[in-house]
PDB file of N, CA and C in Angstrom:
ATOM      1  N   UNK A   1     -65.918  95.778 160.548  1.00  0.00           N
ATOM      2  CA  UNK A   1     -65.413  96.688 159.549  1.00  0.00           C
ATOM      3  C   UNK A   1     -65.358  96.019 158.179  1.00  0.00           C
ATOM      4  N   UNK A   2     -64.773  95.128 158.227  1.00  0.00           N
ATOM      5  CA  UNK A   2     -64.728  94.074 156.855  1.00  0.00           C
ATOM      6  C   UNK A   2     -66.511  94.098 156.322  1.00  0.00           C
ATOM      7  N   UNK A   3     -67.010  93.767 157.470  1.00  0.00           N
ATOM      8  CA  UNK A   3     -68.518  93.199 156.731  1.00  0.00           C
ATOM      9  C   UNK A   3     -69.245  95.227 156.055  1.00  0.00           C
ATOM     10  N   UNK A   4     -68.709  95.922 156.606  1.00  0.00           N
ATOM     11  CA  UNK A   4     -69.176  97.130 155.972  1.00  0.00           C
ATOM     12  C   UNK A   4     -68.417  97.590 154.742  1.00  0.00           C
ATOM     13  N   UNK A   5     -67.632  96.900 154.589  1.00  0.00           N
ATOM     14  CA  UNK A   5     -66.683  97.678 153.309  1.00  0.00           C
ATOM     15  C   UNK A   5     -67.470  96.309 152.108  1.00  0.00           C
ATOM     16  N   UNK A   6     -67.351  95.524 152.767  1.00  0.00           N
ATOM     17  CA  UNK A   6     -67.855  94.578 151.825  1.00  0.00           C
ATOM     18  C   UNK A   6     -69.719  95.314 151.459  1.00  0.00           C
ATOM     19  N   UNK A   7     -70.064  95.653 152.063  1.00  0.00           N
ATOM     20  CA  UNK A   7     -71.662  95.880 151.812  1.00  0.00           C
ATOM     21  C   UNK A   7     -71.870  97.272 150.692  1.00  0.00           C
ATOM     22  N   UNK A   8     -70.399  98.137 151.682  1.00  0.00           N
ATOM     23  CA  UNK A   8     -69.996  99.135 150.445  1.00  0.00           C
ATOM     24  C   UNK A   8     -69.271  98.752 148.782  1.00  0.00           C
ATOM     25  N   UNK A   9     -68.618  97.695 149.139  1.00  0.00           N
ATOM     26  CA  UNK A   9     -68.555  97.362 147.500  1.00  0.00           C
ATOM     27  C   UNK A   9     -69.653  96.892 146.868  1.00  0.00           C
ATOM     28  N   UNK A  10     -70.276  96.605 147.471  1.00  0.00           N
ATOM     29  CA  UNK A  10     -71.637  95.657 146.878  1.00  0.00           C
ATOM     30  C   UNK A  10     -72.593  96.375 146.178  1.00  0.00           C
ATOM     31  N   UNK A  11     -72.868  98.033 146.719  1.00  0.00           N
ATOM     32  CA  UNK A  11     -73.411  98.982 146.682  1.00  0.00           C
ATOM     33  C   UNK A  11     -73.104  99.113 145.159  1.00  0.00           C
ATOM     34  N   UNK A  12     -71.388  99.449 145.551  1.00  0.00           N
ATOM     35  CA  UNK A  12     -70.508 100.103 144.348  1.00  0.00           C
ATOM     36  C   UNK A  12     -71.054  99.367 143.236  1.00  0.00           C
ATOM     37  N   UNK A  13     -70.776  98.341 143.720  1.00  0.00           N
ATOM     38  CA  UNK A  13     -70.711  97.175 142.327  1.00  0.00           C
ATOM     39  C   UNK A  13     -72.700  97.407 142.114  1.00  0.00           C
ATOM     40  N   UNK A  14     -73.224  97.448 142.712  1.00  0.00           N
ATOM     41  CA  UNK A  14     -74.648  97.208 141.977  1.00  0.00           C
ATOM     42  C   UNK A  14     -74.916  98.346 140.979  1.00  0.00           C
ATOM     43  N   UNK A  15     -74.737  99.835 141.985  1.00  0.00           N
ATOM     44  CA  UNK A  15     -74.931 101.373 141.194  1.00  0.00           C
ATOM     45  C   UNK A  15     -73.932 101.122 139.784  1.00  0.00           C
ATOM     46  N   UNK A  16     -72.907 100.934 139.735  1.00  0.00           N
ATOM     47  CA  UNK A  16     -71.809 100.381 138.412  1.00  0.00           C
ATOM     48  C   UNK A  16     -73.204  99.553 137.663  1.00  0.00           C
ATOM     49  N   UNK A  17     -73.457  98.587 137.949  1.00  0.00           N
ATOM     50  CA  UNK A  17     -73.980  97.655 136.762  1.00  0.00           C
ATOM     51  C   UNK A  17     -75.917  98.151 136.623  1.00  0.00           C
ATOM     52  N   UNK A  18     -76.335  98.894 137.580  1.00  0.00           N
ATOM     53  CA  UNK A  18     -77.191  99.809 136.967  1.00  0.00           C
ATOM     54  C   UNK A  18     -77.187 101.107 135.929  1.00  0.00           C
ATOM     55  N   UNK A  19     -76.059 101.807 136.739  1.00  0.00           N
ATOM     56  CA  UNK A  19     -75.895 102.880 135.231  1.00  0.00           C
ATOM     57  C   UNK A  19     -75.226 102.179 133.948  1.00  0.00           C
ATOM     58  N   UNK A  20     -75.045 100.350 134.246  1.00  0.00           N
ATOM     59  CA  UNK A  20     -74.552 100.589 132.577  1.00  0.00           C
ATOM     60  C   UNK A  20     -75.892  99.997 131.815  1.00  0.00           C
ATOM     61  N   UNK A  21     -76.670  99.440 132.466  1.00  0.00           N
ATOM     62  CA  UNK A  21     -78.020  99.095 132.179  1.00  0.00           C
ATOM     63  C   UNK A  21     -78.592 100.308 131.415  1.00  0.00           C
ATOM     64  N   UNK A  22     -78.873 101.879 131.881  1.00  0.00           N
ATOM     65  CA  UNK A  22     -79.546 102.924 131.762  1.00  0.00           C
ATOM     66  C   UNK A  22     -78.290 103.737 130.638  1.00  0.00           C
ATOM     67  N   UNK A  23     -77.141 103.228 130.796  1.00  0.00           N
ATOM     68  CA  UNK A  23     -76.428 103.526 129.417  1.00  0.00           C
ATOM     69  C   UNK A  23     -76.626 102.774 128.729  1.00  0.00           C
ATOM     70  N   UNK A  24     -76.950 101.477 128.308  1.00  0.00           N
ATOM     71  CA  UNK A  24     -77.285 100.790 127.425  1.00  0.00           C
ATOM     72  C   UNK A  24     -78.543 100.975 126.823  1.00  0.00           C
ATOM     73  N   UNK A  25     -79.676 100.951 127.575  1.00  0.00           N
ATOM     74  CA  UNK A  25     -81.079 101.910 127.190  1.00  0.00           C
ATOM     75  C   UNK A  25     -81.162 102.896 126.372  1.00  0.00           C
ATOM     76  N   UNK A  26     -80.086 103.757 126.761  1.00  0.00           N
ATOM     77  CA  UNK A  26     -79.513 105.093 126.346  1.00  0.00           C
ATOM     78  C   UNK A  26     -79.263 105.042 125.343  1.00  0.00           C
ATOM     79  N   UNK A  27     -78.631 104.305 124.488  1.00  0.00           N
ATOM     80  CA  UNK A  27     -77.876 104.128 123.528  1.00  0.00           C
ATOM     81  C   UNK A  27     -78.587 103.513 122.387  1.00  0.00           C
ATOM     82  N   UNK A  28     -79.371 102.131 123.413  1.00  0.00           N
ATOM     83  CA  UNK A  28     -80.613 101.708 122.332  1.00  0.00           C
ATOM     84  C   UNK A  28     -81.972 102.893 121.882  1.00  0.00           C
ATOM     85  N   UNK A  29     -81.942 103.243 122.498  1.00  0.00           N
ATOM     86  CA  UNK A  29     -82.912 104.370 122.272  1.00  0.00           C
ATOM     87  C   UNK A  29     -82.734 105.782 121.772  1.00  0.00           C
ATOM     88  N   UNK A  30     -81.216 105.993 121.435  1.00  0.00           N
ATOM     89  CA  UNK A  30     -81.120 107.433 120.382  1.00  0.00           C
ATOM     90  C   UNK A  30     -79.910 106.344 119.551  1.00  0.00           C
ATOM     91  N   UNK A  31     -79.797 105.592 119.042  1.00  0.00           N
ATOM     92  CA  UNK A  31     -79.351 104.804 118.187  1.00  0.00           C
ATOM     93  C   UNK A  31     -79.982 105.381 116.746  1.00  0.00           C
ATOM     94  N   UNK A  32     -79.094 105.530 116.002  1.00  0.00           N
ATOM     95  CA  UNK A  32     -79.989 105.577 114.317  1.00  0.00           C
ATOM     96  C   UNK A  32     -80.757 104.535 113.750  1.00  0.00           C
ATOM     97  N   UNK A  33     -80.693 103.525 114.528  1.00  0.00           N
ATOM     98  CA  UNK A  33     -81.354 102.160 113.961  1.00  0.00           C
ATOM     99  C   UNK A  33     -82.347 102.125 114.552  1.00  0.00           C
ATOM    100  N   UNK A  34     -82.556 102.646 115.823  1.00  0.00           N
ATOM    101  CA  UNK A  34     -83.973 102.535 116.301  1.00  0.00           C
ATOM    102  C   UNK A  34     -85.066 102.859 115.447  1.00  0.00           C
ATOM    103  N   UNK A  35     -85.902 101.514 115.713  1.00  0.00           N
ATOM    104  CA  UNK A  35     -87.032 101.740 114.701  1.00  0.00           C
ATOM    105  C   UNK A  35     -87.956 102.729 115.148  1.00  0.00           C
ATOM    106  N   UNK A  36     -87.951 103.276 116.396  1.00  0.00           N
ATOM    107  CA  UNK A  36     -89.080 104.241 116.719  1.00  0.00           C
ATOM    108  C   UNK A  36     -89.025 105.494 116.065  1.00  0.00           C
ATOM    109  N   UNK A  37     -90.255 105.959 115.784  1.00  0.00           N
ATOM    110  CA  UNK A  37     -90.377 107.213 114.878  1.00  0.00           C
ATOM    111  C   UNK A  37     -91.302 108.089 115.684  1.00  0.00           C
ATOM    112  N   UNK A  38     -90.751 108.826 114.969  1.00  0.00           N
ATOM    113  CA  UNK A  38     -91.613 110.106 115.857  1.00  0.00           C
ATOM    114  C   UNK A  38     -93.048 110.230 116.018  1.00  0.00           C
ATOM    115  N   UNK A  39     -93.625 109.747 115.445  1.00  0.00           N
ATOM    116  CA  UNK A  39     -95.172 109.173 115.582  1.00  0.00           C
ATOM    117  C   UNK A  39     -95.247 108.390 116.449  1.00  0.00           C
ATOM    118  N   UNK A  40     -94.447 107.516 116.989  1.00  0.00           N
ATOM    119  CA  UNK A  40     -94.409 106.186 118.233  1.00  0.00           C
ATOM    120  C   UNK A  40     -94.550 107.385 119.010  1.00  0.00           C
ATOM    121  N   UNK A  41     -93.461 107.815 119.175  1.00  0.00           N
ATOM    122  CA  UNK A  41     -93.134 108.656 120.451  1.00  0.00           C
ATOM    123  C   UNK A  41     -93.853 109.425 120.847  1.00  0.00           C
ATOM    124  N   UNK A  42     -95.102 109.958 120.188  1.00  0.00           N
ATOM    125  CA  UNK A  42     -95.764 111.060 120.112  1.00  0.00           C
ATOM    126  C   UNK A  42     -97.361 110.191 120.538  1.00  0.00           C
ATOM    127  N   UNK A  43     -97.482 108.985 119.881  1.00  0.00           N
ATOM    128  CA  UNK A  43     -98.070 108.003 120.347  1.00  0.00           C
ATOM    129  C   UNK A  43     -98.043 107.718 122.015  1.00  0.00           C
ATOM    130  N   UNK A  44     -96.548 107.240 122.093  1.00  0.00           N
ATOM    131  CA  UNK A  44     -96.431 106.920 123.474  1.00  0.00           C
ATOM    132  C   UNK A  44     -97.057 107.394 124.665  1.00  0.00           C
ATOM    133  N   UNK A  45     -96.423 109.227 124.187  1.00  0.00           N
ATOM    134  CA  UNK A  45     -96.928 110.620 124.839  1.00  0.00           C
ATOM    135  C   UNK A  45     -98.702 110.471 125.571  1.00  0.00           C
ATOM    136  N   UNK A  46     -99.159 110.368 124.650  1.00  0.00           N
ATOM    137  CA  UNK A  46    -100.305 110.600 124.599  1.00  0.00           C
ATOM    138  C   UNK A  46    -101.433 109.292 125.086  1.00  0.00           C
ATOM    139  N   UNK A  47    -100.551 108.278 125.286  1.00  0.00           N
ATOM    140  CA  UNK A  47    -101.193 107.030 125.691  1.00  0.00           C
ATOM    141  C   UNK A  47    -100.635 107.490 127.525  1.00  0.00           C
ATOM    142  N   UNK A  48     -99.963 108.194 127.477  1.00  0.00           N
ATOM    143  CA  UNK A  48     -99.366 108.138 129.098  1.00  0.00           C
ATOM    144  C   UNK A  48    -100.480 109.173 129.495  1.00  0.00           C
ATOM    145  N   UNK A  49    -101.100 110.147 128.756  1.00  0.00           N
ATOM    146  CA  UNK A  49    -102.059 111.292 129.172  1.00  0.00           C
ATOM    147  C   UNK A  49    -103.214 110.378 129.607  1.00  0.00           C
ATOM    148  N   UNK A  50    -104.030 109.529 128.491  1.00  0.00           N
ATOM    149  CA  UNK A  50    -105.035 109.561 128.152  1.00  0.00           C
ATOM    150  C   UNK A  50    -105.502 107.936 129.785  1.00  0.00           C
ATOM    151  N   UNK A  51    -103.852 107.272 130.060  1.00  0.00           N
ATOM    152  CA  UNK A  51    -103.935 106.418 130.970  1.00  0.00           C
ATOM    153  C   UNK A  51    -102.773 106.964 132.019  1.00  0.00           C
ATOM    154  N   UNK A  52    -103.487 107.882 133.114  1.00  0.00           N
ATOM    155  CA  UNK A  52    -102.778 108.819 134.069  1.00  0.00           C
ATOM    156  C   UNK A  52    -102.343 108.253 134.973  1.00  0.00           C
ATOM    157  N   UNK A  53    -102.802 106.987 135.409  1.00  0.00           N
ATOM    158  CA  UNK A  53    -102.106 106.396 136.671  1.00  0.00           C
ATOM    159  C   UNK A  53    -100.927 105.718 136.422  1.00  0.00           C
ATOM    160  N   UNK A  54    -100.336 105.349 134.764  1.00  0.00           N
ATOM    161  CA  UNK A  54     -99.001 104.903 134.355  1.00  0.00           C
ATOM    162  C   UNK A  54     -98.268 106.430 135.185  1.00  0.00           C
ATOM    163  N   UNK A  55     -98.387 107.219 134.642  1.00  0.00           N
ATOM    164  CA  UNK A  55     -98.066 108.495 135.289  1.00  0.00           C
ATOM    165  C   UNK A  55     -97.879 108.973 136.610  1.00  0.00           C
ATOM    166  N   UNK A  56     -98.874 109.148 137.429  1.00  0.00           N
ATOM    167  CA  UNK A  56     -98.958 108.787 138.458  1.00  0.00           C
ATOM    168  C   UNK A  56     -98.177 107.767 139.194  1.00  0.00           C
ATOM    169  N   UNK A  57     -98.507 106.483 139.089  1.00  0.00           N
ATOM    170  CA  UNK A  57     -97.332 105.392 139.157  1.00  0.00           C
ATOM    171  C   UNK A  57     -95.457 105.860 139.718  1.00  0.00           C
ATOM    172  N   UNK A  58     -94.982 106.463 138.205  1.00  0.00           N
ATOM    173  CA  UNK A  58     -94.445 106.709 138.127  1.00  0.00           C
ATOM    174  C   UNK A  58     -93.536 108.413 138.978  1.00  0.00           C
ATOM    175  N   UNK A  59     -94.699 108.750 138.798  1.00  0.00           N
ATOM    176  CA  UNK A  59     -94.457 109.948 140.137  1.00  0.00           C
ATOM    177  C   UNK A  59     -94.572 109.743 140.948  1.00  0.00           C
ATOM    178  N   UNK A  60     -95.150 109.029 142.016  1.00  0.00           N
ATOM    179  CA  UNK A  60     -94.775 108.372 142.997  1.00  0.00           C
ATOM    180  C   UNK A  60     -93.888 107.641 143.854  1.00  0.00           C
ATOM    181  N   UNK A  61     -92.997 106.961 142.942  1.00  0.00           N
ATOM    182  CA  UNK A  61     -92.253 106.265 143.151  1.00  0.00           C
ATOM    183  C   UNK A  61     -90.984 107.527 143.096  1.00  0.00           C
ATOM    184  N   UNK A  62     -90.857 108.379 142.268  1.00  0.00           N
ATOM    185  CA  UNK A  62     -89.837 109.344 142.110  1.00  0.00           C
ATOM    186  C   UNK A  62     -90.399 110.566 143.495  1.00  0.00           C
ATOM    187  N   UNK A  63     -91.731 111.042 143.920  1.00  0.00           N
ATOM    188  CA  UNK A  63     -91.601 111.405 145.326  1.00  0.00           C
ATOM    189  C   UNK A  63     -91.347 110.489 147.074  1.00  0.00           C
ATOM    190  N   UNK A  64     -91.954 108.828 146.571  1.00  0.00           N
ATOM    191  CA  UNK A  64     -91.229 108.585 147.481  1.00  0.00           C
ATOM    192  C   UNK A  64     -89.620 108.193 147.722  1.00  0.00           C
ATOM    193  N   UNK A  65     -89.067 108.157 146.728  1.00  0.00           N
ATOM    194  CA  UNK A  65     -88.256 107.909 146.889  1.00  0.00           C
ATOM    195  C   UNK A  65     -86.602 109.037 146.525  1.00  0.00           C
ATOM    196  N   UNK A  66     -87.581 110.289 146.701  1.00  0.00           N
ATOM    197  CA  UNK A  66     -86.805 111.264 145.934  1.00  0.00           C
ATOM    198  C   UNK A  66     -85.557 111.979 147.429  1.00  0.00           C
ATOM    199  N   UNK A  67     -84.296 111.581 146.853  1.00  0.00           N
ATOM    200  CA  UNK A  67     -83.290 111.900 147.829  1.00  0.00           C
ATOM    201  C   UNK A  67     -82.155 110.633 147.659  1.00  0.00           C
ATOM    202  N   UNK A  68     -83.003 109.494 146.767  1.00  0.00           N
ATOM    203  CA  UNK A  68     -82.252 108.093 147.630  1.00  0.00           C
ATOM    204  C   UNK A  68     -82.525 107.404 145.726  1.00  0.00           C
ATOM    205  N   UNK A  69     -81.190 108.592 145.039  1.00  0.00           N
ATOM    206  CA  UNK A  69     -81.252 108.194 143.756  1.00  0.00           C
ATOM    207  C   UNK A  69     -80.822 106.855 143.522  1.00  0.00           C
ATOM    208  N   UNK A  70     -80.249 105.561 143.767  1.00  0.00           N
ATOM    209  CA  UNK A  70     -80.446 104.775 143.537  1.00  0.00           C
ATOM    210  C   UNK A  70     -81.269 103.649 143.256  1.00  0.00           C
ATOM    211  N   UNK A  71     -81.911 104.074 144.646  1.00  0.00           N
ATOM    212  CA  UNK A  71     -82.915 102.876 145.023  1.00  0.00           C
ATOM    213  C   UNK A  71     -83.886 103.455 144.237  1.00  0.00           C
ATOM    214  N   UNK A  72     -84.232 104.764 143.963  1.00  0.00           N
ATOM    215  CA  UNK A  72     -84.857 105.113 142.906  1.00  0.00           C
ATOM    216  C   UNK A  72     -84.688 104.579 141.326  1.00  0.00           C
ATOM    217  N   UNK A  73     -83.368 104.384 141.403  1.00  0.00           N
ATOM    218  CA  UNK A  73     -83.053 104.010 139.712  1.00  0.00           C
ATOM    219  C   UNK A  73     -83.508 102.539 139.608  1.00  0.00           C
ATOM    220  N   UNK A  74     -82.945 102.399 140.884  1.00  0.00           N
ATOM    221  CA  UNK A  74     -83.163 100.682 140.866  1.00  0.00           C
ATOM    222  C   UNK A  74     -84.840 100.195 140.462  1.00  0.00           C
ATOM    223  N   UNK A  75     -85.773 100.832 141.050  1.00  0.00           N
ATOM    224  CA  UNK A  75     -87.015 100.502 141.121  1.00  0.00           C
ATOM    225  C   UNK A  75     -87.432 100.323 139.974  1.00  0.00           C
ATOM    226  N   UNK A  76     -86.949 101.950 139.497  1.00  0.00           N
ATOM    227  CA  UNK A  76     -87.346 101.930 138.103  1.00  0.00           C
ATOM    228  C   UNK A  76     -86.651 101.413 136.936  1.00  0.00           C
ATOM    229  N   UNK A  77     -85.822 100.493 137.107  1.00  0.00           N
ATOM    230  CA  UNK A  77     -85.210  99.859 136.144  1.00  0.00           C
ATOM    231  C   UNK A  77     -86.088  98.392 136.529  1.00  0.00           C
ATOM    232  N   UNK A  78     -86.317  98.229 137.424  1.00  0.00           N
ATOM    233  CA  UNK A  78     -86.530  96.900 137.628  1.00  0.00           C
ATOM    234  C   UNK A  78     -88.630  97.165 137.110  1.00  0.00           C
ATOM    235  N   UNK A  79     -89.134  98.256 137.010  1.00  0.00           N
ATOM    236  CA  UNK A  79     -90.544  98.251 136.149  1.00  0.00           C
ATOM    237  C   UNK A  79     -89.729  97.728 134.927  1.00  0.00           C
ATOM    238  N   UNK A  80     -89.043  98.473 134.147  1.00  0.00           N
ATOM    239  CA  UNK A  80     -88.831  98.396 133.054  1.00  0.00           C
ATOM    240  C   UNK A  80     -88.535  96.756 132.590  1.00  0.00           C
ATOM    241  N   UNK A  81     -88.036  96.030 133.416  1.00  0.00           N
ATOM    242  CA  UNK A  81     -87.679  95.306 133.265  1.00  0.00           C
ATOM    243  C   UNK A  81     -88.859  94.201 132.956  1.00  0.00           C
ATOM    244  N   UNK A  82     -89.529  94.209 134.343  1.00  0.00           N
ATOM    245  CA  UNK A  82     -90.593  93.958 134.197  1.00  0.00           C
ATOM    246  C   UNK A  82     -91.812  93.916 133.139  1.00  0.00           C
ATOM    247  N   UNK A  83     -91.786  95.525 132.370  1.00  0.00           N
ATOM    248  CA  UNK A  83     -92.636  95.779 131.286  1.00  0.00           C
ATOM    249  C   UNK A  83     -92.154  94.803 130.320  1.00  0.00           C
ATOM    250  N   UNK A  84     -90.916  94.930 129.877  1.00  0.00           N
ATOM    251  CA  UNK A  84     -90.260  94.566 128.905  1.00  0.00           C
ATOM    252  C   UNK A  84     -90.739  92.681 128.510  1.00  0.00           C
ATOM    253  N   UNK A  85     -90.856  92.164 129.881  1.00  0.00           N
ATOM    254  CA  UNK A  85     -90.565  90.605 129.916  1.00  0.00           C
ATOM    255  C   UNK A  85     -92.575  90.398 129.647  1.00  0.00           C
ATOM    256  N   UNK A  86     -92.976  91.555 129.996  1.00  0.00           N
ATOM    257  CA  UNK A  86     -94.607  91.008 130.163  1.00  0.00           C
ATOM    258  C   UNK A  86     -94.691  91.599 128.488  1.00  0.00           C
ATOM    259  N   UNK A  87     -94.394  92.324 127.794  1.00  0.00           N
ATOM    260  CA  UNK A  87     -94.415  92.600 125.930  1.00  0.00           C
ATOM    261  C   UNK A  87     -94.132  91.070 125.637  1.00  0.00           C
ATOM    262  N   UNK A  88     -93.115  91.036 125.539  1.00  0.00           N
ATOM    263  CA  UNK A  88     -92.135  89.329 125.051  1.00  0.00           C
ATOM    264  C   UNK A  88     -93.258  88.251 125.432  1.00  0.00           C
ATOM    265  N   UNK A  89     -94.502  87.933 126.727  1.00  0.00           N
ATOM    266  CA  UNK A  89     -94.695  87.086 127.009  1.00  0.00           C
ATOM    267  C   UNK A  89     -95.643  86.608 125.740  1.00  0.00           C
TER     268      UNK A  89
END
C-alpha cells in the first residue's frame, strides 16, 4: 500500500511540474514581449503544411496516445524539449 501511494504521489508530483512547464510556455508565448510576430506565426503555419510529416508526427502521437492525457503531455513536452536543445546546439 505504501509503495502505491508513493507511485501515486509521484504521478501527482510529475503532472504538477508538467502543467507548470506548459504554463510557463503559455505565458512565454502570449507575453507582450514576445518577439514573435504575426508573420513568424503565419510563417510557422505554413512550414508545418508545406513539411506534413512534422504534422503527422504530431498526430500520431495525440491518436496513439489519445485517452492517457498525460503521458500524452509528457511526450509532447519532452519533443519540445528536445526541439528547443537541437535550435541552441
Amino acid at each position: 500500500m505504501a509503495i502505491q501511494n508513493s507511485i501515486q504521489k509521484a504521478q501527482a508530483e510529475g503532472r504538477k511540474s508538467r502543467q507548470a512547464v506548459v504554463n510557463y510556455l503559455l505565458e512565454c508565448l502570449t507575453d507582450p514581449a514576445n518577439p514573435t510576430t504575426a508573420a513568424q506565426i503565419e510563417e510557422f503555419r505554413w512550414t508545418s503544411f508545406y513539411f506534413p510529416y512534422l504534422e503527422d508526427a504530431i498526430d500520431k502521437v495525440e491518436r496513439m496516445f489519445d485517452g492517457e492525457e498525460e503521458l500524452r503531455r509528457a511526450i509532447m513536452l519532452a519533443a519540445v524539449y528536445d526541439l528547443i536543445e537541437r535550435l541552441v546546439r
